[in-house]
Structures are given as C-alpha cells and as structure tokens.
C-alpha atoms as a PDB file:
ATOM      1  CA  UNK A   1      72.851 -42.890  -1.517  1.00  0.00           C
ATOM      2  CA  UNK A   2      70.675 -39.873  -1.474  1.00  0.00           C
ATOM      3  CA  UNK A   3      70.503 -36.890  -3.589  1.00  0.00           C
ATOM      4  CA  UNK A   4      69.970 -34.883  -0.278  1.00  0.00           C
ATOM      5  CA  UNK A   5      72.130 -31.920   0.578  1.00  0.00           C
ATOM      6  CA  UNK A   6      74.312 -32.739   3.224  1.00  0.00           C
ATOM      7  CA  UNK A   7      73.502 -28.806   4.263  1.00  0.00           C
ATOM      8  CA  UNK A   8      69.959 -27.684   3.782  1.00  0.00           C
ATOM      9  CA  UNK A   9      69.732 -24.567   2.072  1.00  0.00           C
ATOM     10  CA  UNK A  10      67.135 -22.013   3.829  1.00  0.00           C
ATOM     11  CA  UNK A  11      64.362 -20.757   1.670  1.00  0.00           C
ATOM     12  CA  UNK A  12      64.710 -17.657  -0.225  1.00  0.00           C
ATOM     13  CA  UNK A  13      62.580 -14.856   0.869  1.00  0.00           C
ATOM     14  CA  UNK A  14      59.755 -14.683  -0.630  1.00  0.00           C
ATOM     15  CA  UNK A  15      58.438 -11.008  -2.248  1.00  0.00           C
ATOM     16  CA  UNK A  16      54.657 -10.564  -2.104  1.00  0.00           C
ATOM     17  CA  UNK A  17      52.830  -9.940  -5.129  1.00  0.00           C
ATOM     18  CA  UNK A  18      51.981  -6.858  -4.900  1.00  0.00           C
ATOM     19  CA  UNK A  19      52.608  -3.013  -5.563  1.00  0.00           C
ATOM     20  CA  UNK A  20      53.996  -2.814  -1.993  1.00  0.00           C
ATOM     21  CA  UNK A  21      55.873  -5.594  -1.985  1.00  0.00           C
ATOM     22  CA  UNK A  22      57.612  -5.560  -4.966  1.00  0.00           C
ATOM     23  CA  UNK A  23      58.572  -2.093  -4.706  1.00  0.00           C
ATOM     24  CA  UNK A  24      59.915  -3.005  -1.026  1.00  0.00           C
ATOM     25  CA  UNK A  25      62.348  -5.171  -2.550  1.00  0.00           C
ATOM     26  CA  UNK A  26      64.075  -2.891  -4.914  1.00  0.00           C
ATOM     27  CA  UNK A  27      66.321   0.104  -3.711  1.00  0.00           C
ATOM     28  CA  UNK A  28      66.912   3.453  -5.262  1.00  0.00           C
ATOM     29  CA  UNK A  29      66.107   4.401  -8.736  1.00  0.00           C
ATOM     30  CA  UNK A  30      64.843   1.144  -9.354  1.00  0.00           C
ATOM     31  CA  UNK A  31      62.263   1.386  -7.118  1.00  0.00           C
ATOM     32  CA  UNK A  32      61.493   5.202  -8.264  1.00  0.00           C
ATOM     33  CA  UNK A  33      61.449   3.644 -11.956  1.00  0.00           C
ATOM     34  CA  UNK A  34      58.803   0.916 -10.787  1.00  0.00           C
ATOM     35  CA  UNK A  35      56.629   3.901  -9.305  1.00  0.00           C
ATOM     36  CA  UNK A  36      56.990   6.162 -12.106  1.00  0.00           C
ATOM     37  CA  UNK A  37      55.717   3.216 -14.847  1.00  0.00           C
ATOM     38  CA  UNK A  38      52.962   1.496 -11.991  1.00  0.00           C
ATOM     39  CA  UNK A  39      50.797   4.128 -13.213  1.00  0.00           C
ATOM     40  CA  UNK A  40      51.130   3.801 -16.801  1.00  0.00           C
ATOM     41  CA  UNK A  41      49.241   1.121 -17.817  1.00  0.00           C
ATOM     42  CA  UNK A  42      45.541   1.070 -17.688  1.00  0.00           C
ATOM     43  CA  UNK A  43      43.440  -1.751 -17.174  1.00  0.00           C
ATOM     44  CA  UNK A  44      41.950  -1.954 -20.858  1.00  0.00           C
ATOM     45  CA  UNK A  45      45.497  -1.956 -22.054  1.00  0.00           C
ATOM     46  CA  UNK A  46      46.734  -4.814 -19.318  1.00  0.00           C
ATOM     47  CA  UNK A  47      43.257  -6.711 -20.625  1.00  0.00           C
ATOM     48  CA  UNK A  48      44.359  -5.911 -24.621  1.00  0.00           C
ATOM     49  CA  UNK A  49      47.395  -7.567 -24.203  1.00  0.00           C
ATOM     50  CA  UNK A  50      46.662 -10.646 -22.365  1.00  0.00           C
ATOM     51  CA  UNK A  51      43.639 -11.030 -25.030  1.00  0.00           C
ATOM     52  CA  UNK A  52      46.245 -10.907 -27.851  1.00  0.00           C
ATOM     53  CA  UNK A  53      48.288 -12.978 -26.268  1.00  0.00           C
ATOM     54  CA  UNK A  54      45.844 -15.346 -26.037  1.00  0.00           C
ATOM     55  CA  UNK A  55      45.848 -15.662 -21.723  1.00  0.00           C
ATOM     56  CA  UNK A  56      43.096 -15.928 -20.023  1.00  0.00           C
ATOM     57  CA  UNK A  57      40.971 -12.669 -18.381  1.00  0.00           C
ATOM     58  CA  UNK A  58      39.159 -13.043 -15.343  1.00  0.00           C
END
C-alpha cells in the first residue's frame, strides 16, 4: 500500500518574491493597500527590526 494520491494534485502557483509579483496577485484595495504601505518602511527601520529580533542582516 502506498500513501500516494490516487489523483495527483497540480502545483499551486507560485507568486514571485517580489514588489511586482506580490502585488500581481492581490486584486482591488488590497493591492492599493500593499502600494500605499511598500513605501513606508525604510531600510534602517527593516534592518532595526530584524536586529531586535535577533535575524540575521546581510
């Protein structure tokens, strides 16, 4: 006995990881809500938080 599908499922499709892609996959006034806060966050404050959260920053 296997633990097989008997039906494959296909692959989800997959959302690249960026700015354009992301946004591509949302509709409406999410996606207008994703473009009004892409902007908000600096660098130093993306850097801050991954610091304090003790992740790495390369």
């Amino acid at each position: 006995m296997s633990a097989q599908p008997i039906h494959p499922h296909p692959e989800p499709d997959r959302v690249p990881r960026n700015a354009e892609g992301i946004a591509a996959a949302l509709e409406g006034e999410r996606r207008m809500e994703f473009y009004r806060t892409l902007p908000t966050r600096s660098v130093a404050v993306a850097i801050a938080r991954r610091q304090a959260a003790g992740l790495p920053v390369e």
